[in-house]
C-alpha atoms as a PDB file:
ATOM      1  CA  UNK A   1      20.758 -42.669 -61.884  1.00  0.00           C
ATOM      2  CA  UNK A   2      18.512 -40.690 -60.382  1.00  0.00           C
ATOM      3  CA  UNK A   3      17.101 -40.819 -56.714  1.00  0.00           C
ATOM      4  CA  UNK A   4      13.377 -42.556 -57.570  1.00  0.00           C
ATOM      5  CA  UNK A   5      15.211 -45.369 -59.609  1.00  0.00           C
ATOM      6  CA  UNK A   6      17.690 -45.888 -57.057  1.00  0.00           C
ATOM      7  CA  UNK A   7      14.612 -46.547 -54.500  1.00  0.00           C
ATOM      8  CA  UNK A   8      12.731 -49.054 -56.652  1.00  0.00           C
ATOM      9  CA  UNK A   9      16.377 -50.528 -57.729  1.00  0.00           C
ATOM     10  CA  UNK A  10      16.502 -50.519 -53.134  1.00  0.00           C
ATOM     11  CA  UNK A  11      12.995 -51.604 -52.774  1.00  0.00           C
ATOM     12  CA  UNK A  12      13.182 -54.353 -55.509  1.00  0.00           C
ATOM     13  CA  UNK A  13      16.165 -56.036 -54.279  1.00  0.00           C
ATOM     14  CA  UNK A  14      14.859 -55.612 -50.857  1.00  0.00           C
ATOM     15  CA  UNK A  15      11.320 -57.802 -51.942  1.00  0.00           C
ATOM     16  CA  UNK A  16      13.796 -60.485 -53.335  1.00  0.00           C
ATOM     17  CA  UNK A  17      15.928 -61.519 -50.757  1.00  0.00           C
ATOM     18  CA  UNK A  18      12.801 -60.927 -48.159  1.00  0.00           C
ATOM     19  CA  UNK A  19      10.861 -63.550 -49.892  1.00  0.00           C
ATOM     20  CA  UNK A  20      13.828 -65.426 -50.429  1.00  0.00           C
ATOM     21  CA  UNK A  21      14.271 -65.180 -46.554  1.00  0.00           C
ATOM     22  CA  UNK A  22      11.032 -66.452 -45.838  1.00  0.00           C
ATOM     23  CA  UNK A  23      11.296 -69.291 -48.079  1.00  0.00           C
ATOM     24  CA  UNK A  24      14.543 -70.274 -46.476  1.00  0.00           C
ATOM     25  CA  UNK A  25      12.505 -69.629 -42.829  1.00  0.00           C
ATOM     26  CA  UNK A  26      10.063 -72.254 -44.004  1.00  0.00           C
ATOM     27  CA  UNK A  27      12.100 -74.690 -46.046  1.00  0.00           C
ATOM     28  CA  UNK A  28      14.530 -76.761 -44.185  1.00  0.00           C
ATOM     29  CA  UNK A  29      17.136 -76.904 -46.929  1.00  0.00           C
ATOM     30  CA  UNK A  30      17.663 -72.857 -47.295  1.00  0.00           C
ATOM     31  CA  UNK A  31      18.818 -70.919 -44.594  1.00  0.00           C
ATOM     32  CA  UNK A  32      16.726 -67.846 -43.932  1.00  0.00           C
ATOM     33  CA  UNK A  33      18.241 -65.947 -41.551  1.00  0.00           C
ATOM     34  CA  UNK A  34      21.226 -64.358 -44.314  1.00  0.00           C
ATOM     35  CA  UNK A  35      18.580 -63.176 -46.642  1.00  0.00           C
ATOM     36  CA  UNK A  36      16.453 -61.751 -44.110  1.00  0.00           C
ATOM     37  CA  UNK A  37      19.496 -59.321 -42.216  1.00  0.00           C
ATOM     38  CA  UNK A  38      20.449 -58.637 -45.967  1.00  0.00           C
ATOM     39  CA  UNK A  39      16.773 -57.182 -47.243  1.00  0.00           C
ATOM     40  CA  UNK A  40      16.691 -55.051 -43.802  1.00  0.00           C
ATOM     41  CA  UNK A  41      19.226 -52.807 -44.835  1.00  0.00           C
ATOM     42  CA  UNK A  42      18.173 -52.337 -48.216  1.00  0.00           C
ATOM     43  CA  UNK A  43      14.769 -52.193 -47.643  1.00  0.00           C
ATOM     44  CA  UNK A  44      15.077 -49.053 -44.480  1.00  0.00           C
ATOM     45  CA  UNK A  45      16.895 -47.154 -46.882  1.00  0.00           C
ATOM     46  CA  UNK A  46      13.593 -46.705 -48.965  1.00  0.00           C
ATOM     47  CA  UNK A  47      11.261 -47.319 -46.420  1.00  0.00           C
ATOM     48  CA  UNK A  48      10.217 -44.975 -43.416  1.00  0.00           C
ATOM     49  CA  UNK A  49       7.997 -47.823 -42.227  1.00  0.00           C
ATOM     50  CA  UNK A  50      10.946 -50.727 -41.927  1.00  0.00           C
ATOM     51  CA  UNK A  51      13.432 -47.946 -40.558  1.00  0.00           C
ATOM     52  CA  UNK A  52      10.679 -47.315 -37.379  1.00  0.00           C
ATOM     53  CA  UNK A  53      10.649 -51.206 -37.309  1.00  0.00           C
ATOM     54  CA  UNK A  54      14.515 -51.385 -37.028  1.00  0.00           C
ATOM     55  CA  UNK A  55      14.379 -48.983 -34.072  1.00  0.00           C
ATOM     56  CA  UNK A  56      12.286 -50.707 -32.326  1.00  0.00           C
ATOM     57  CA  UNK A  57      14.214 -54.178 -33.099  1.00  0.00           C
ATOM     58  CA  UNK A  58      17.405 -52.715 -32.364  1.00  0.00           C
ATOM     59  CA  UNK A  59      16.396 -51.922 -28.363  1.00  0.00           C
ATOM     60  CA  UNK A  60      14.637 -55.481 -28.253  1.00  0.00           C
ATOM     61  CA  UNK A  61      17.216 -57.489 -29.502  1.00  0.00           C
ATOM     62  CA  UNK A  62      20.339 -55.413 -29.301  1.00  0.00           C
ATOM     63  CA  UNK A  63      23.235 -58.945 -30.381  1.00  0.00           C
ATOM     64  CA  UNK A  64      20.804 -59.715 -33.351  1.00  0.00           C
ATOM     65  CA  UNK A  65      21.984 -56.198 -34.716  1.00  0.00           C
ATOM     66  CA  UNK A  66      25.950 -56.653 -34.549  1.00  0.00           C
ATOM     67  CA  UNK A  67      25.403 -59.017 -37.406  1.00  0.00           C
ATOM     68  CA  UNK A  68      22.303 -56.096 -39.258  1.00  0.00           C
ATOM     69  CA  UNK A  69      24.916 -53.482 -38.740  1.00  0.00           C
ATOM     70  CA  UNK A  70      27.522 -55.583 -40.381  1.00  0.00           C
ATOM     71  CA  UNK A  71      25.365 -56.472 -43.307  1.00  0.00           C
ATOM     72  CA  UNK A  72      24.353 -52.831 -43.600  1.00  0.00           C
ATOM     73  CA  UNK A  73      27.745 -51.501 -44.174  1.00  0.00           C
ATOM     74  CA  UNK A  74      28.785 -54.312 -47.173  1.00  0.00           C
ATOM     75  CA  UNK A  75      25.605 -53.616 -48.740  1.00  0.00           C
ATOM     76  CA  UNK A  76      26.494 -49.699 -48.641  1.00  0.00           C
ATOM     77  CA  UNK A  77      29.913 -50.554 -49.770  1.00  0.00           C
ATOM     78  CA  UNK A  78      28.571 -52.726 -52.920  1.00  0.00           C
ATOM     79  CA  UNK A  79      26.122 -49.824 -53.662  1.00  0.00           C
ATOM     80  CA  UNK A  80      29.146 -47.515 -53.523  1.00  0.00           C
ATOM     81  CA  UNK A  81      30.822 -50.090 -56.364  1.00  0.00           C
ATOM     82  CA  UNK A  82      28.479 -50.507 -58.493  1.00  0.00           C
ATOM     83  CA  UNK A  83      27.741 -46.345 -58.560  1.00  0.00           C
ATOM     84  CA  UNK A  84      31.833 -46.079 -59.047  1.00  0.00           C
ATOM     85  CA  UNK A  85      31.630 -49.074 -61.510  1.00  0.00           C
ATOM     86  CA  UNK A  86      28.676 -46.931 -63.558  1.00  0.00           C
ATOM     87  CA  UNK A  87      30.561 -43.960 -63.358  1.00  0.00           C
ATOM     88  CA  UNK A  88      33.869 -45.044 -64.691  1.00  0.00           C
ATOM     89  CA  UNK A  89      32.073 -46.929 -67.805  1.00  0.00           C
ATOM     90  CA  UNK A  90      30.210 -43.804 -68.718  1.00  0.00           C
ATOM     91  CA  UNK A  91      32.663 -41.077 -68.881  1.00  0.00           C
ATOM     92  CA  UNK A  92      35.084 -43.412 -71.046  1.00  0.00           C
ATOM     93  CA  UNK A  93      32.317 -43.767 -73.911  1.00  0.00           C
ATOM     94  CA  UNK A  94      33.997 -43.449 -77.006  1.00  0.00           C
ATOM     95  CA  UNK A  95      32.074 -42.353 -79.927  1.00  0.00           C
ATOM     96  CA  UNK A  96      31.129 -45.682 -82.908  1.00  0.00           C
ATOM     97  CA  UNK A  97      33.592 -45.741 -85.771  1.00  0.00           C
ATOM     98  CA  UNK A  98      31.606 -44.167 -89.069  1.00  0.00           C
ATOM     99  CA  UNK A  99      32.079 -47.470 -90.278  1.00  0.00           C
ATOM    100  CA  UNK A 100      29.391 -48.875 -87.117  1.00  0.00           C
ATOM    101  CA  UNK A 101      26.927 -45.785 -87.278  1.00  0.00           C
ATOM    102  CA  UNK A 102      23.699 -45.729 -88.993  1.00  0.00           C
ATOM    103  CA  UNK A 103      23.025 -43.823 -91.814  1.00  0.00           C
ATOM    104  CA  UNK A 104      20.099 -41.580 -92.044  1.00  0.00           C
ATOM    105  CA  UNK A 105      18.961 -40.076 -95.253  1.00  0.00           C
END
């Protein structure tokens, strides 16, 4: 996987649980606050822009940011899975039985 699809994989997943955070801000049923500390993480590590926003969150609310830096390290660990995950399947590719392969004239 190569370093621009692993941003818009970051920045994609990032969007989704933001607006999914802001739904659950607004709706009464959904709680917001899970999504939102979840998206941060994912969304600094392709943005410069959120990262200078973190900063300046982290001095102004420094007990908020136990929780960020605890959702920051699972989501590092579950992009470390799902890399080792990829890995793993793609070096064990077996060729397709003759039987399965197309034939070509």
């Amino acid at each position: 996987m190569t370093a621009a699809a692993l941003r818009i994989i970051k920045l994609a997943g990032g969007t989704i649980l933001l607006v999914v955070g802001i739904a659950g801000a607004i709706l009464p049923v959904l709680p917001g606050w899970p999504f939102l500390l979840l998206a941060l993480p994912l969304l600094s590590a392709a943005s410069p822009r959120v990262r200078k926003l973190l900063r300046v969150l982290r001095i102004r609310y420094p007990s908020i940011f136990r929780v960020y830096d605890f959702a920051a390290m699972n989501s590092q660990r579950i992009i470390r899975r799902i890399r080792r995950v990829r890995r793993r399947h793609t070096s064990t590719r077996r060729p397709r039985p003759a039987q399965y392969r197309s034939k070509t004239s």
